[in-house]
Protein backbone atom coordinates (compact mmCIF):
# COMPACT_ATOMS: atom_id res chain seq x y z
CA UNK A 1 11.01 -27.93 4.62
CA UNK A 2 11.45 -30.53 7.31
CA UNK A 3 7.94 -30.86 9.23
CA UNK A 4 8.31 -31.01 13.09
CA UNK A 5 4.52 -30.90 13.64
CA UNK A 6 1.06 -31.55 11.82
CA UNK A 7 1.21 -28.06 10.67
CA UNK A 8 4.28 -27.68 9.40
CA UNK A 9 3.87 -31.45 7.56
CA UNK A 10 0.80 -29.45 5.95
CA UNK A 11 2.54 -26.33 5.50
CA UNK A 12 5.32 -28.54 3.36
CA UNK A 13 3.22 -30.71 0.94
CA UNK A 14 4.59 -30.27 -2.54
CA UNK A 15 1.77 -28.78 -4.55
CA UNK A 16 2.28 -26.59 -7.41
CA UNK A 17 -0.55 -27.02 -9.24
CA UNK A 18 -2.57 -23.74 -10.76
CA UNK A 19 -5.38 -23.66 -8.30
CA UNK A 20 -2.19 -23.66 -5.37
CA UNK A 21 -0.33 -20.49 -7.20
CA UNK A 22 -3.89 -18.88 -7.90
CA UNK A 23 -5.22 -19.04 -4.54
CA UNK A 24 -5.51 -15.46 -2.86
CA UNK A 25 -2.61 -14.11 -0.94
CA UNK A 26 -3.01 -14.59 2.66
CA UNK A 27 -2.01 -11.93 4.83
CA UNK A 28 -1.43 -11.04 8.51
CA UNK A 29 -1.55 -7.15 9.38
CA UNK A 30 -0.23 -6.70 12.77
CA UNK A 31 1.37 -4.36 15.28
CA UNK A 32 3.52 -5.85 17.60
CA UNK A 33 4.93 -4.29 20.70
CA UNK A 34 3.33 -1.49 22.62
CA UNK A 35 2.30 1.11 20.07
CA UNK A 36 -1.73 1.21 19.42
CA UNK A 37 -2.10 3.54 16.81
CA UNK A 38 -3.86 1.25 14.28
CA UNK A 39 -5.38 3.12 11.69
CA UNK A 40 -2.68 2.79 9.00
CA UNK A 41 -2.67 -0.96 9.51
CA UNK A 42 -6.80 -0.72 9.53
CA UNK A 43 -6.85 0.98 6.31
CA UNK A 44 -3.91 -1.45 4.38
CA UNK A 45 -5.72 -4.30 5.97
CA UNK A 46 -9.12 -3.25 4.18
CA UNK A 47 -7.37 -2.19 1.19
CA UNK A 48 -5.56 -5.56 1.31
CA UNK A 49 -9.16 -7.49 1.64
CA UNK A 50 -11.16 -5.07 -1.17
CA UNK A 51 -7.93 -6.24 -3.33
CA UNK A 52 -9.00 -10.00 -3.10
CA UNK A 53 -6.31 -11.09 -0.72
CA UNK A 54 -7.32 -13.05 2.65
CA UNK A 55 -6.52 -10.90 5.14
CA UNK A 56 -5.81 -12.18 8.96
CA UNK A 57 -6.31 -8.58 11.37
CA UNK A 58 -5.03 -8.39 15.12
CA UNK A 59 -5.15 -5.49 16.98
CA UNK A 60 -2.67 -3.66 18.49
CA UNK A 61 -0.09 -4.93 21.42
CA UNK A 62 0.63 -8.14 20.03
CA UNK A 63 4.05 -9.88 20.96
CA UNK A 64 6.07 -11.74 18.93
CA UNK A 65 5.18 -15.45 20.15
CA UNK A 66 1.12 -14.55 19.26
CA UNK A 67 2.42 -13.35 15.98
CA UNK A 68 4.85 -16.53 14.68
CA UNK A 69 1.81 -18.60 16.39
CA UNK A 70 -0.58 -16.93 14.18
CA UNK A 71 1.71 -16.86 10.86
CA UNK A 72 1.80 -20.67 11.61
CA UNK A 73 -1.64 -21.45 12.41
CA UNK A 74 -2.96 -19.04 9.43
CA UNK A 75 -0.08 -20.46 6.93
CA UNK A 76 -0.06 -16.71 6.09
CA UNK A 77 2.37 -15.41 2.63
CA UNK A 78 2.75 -12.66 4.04
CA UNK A 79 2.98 -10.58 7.53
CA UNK A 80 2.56 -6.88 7.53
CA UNK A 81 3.99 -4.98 10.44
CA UNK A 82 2.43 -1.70 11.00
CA UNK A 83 4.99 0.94 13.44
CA UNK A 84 3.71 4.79 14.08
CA UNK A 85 6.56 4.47 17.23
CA UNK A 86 9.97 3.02 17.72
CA UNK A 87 8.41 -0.88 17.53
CA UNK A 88 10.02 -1.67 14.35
CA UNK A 89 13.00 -1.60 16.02
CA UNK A 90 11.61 -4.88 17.44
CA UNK A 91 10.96 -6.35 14.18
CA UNK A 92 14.76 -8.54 14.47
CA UNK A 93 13.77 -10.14 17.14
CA UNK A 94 10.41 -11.05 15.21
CA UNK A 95 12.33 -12.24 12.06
CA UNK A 96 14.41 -14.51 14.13
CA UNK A 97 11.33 -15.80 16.00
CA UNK A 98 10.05 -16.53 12.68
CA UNK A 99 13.09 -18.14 11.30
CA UNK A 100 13.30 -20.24 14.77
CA UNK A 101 9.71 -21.56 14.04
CA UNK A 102 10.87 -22.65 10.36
CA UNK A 103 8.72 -19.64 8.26
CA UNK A 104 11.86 -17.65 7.02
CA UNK A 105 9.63 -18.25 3.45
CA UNK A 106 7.03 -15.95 4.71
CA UNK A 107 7.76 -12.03 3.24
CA UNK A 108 7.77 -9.33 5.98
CA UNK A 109 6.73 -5.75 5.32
CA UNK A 110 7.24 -3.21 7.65
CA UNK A 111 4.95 0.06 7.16
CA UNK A 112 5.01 3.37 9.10
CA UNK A 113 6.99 5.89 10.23
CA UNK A 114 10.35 4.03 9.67
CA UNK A 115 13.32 6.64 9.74
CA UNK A 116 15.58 6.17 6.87
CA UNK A 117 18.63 5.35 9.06
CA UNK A 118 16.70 2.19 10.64
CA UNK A 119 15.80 0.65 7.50
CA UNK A 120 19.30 -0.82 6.62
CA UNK A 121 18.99 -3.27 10.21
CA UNK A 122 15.81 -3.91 9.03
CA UNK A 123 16.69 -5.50 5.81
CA UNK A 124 19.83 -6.97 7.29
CA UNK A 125 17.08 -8.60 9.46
CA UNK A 126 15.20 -10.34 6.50
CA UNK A 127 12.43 -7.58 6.29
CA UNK A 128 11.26 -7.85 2.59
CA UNK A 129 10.28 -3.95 1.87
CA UNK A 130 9.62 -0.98 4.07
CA UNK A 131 6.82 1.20 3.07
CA UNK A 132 6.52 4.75 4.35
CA UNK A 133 3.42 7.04 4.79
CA UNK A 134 2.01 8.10 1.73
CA UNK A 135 2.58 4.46 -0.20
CA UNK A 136 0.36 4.27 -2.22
CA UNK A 137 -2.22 1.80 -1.45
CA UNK A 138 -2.21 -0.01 -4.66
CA UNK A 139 1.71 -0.03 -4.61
CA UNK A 140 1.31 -1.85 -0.99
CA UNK A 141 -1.49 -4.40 -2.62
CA UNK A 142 1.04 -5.01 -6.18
CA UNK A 143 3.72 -6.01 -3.65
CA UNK A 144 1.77 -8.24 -2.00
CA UNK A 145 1.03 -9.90 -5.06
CA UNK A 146 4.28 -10.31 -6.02
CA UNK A 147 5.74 -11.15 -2.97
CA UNK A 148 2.90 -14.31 -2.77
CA UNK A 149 4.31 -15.82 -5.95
CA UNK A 150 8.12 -15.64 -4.45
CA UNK A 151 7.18 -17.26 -1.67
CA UNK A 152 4.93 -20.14 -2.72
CA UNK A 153 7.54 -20.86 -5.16
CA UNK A 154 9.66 -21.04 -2.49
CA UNK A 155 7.66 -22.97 -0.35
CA UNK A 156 6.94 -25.67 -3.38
CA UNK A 157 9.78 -25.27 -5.50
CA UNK A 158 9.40 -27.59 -8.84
C-alpha cells in the first residue's frame, strides 16, 4: 500500500516474519451512529479480550471519522460494529470512509439485530460477516482469528 503519512508508511512495512503472523488479533468493537445499547458489543468485546485478542473498546455514539481515525491510529485487523437499531444501515458509508483512508484490508463485522433483507447491501458494501443474536461467542472469536490471518496476508503479501 502506498503510504501518504507516517502511519500508513508504518502500517505498510513488509514483514512477514512468524512473530508478525503470531501477534494477537487487534480489534476495534464499536457502535457508530446514535444507538447506545452496548451490552452485546460489551460482552463480544470481553469475550474477544479473555480469547487473547487486543481489543480497542469505544462506547456508544461514535461517528464514522472517530472510527477510520481510530482503525488507523490502533492499526486494528479487525473492526466490529455492534447495531441493536437501524445504524447498520450506516455501515456503507463507514466502509467507504475506510476505503477513502486506504484500510479496505481491515475485515468488518457487523453484529446485532441485522434483518435478513439488509444483509445483502451490507456485503455489497465490503462487510466481511454479519453475526446475529445468539452467535455463539466462540464462533464470533474463531472468525476473528481467521479473518486476522486474511488480512495480514493481505497487508504483507510474500
Amino acid at each position: 500500500r502506498a503510504a501518504s503519512c507516517a502511519c500508513c508508511a508504518i502500517r505498510s512495512t513488509p514483514d512477514l516474519s512468524k512473530e508478525t503472523m503470531d501477534l494477537r488479533p487487534k480489534v476495534l468493537i464499536t457502535k457508530i451512529g446514535l444507538d447506545g445499547h452496548d451490552r452485546g458489543s460489551r460482552i463480544v468485546a470481553a469475550h474477544l479480550r479473555d480469547a487473547g485478542m487486543e481489543v480497542v473498546y469505544t462506547p456508544p455514539w461514535q461517528d464514522i471519522k472517530t472510527v477510520v481515525k481510530l482503525a488507523v491510529e490502533e492499526d486494528v485487523d479487525v473492526i466490529g460494529v455492534s447495531s441493536l437499531a437501524t445504524d447498520h444501515l450506516i455501515v456503507p458509508k463507514l466502509m467507504a470512509a475506510l476505503r477513502d483512508a486506504g484500510l479496505a484490508d481491515v475485515a468488518v463485522i457487523v453484529g446485532g439485530i441485522v434483518p435478513d433483507e439488509d444483509e445483502p447491501a451490507l456485503r455489497e458494501a465490503g462487510v466481511a460477516r454479519v453475526f446475529h443474536p445468539g452467535t455463539k461467542l466462540s464462533d464470533i472469536s474463531d472468525y476473528v482469528r481467521d479473518a486476522t490471518v486474511r488480512v495480514r496476508a493481505a497487508r504483507f503479501p510474500a
